[in-house]
Protein backbone atom coordinates (compact mmCIF):
# COMPACT_ATOMS: atom_id res chain seq x y z
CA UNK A 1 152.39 109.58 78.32
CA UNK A 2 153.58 111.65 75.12
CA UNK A 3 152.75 115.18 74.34
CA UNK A 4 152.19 116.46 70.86
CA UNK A 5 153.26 120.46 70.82
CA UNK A 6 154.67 123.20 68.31
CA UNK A 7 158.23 122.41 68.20
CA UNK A 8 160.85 124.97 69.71
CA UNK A 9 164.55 126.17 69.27
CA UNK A 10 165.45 124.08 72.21
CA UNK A 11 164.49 120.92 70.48
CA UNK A 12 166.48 121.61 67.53
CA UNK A 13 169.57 118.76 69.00
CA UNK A 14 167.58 116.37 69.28
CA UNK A 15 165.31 116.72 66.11
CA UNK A 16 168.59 117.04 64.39
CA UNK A 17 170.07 113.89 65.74
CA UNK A 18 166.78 112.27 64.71
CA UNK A 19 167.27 113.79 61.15
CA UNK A 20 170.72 112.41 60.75
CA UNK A 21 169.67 108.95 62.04
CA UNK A 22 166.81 108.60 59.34
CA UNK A 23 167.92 111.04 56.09
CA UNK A 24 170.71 110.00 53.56
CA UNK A 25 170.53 114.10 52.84
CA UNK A 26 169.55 115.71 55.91
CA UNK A 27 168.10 119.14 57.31
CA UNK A 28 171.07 121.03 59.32
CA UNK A 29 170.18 122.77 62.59
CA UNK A 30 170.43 126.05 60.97
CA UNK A 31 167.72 124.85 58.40
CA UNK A 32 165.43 124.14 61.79
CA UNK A 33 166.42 127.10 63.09
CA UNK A 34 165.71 128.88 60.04
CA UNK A 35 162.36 127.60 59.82
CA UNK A 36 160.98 128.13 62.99
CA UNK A 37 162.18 132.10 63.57
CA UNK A 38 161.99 132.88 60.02
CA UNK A 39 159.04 131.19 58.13
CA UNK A 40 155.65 132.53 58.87
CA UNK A 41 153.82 130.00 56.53
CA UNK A 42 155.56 126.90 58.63
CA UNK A 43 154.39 124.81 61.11
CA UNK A 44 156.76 121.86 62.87
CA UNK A 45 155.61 119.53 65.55
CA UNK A 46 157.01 117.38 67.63
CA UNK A 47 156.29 114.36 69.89
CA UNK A 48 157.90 114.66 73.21
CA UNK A 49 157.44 111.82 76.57
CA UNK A 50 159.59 113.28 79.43
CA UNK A 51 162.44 115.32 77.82
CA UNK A 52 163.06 113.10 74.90
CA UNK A 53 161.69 114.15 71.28
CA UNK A 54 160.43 110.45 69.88
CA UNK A 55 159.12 112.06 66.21
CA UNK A 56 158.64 115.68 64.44
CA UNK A 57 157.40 116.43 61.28
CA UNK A 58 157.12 119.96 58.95
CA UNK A 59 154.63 121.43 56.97
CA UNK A 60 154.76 124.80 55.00
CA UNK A 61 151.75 126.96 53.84
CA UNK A 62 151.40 127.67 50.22
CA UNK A 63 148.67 129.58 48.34
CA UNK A 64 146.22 127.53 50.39
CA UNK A 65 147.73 124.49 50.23
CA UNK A 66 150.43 122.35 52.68
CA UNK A 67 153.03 120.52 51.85
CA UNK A 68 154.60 118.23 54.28
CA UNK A 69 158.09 118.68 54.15
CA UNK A 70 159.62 115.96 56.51
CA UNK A 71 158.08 113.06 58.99
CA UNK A 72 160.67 111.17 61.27
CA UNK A 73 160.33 108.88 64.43
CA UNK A 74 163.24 107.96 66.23
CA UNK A 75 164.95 104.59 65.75
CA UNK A 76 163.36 102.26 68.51
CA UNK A 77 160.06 103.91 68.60
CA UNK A 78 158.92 103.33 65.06
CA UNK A 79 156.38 101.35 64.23
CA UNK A 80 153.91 102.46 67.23
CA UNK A 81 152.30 105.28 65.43
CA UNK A 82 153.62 108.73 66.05
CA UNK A 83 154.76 109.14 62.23
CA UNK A 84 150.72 108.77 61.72
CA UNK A 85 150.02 110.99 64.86
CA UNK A 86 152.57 113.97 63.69
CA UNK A 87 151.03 113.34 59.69
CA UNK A 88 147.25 113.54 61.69
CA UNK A 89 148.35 116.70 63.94
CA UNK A 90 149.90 118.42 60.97
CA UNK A 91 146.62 118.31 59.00
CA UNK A 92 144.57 119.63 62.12
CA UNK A 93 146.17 121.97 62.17
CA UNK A 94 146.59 122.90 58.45
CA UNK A 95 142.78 122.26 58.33
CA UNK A 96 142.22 125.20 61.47
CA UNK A 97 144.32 127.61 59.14
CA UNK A 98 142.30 127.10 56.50
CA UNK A 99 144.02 124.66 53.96
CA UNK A 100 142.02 122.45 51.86
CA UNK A 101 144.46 119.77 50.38
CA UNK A 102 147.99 118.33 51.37
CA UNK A 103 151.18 116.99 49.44
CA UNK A 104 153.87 115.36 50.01
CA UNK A 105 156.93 113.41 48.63
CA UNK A 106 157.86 109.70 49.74
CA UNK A 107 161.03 107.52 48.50
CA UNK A 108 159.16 105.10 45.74
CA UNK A 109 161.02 102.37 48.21
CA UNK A 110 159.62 103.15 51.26
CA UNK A 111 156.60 100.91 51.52
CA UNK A 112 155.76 101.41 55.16
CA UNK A 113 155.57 105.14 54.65
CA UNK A 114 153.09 104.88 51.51
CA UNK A 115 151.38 102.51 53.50
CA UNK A 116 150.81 104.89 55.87
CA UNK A 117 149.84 108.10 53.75
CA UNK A 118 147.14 106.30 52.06
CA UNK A 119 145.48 105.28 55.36
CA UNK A 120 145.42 108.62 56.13
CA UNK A 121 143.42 109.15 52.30
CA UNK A 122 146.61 110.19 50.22
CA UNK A 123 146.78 109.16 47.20
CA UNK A 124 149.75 108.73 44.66
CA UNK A 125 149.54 111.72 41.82
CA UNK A 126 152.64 111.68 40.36
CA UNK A 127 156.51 111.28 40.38
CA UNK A 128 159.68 113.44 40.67
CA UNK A 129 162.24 111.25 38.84
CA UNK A 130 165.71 111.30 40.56
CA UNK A 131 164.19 113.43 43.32
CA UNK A 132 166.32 111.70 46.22
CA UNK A 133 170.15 111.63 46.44
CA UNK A 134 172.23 108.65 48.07
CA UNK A 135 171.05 106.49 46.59
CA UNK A 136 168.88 107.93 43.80
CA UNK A 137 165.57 107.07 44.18
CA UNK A 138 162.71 108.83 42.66
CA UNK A 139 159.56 110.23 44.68
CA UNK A 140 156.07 109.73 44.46
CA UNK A 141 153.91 112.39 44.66
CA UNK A 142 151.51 112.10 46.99
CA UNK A 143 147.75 114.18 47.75
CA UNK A 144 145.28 114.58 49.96
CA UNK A 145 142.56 116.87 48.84
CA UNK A 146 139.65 117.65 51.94
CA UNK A 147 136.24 118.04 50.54
């Protein structure tokens, strides 16, 4: 059985290595690090069965709003729901600090992940041309606005 929990410095290898495996341009450790002792308006989660981190994902406070700053699930266990169950936790918890709507960015490519934001009642708003790097892609902006 998996546990969904704040993440911690001592998870930082292993979200890392989950980073590398699934970013063209990823997140260093100090950038984790970074995050979690010195941003006060961000919140990172992580999904964690015996030991092993299967997914994380990121979301930063601003002026009453969140923005979801990276979703990953480890290659192998994709596909069985914990990139919806970290987007899902993320939003609790946004919701229980008092934020009313939630963005995000997704590769224009990346069908499965669209897929996924609008089942959780995203919907595209916009685009960042040339947002991504290696290869450039642009990103679709994505919201989810609570009533």
């Amino acid at each position: 059985m998996y546990l969904v929990r704040e993440m911690e410095l001592a998870d930082i290898k292993q979200v890392h290595a989950i980073e590398v495996s699934t970013f063209t341009t990823p997140w260093s450790e100090a950038s984790f690090r970074e995050e979690l002792e010195g941003n006060k308006h961000s919140l990172y989660v992580v999904i964690e069965e015996e030991g092993e981190i299967l997914a994380y994902g990121g979301l930063w406070s601003i002026v009453g709003e969140g923005h979801i700053t990276n979703i990953a699930v480890k290659k192998g266990f994709r596909g069985r729901g914990f990139g919806k169950k970290v987007t899902e936790t993320l939003i609790e918890e946004g919701k229980g600090k008092g934020l009313r709507a939630f963005t995000l960015e997704v590769r224009r490519s990346n069908k499965i992940a669209i897929s996924l934001y609008e089942g959780l009642g995203f919907v595209k708003a916009g685009l960042r041309l040339s947002f991504y790097d290696k290869p450039k892609e642009d990103a679709i902006i994505m919201w989810k606005r609570l009533r």
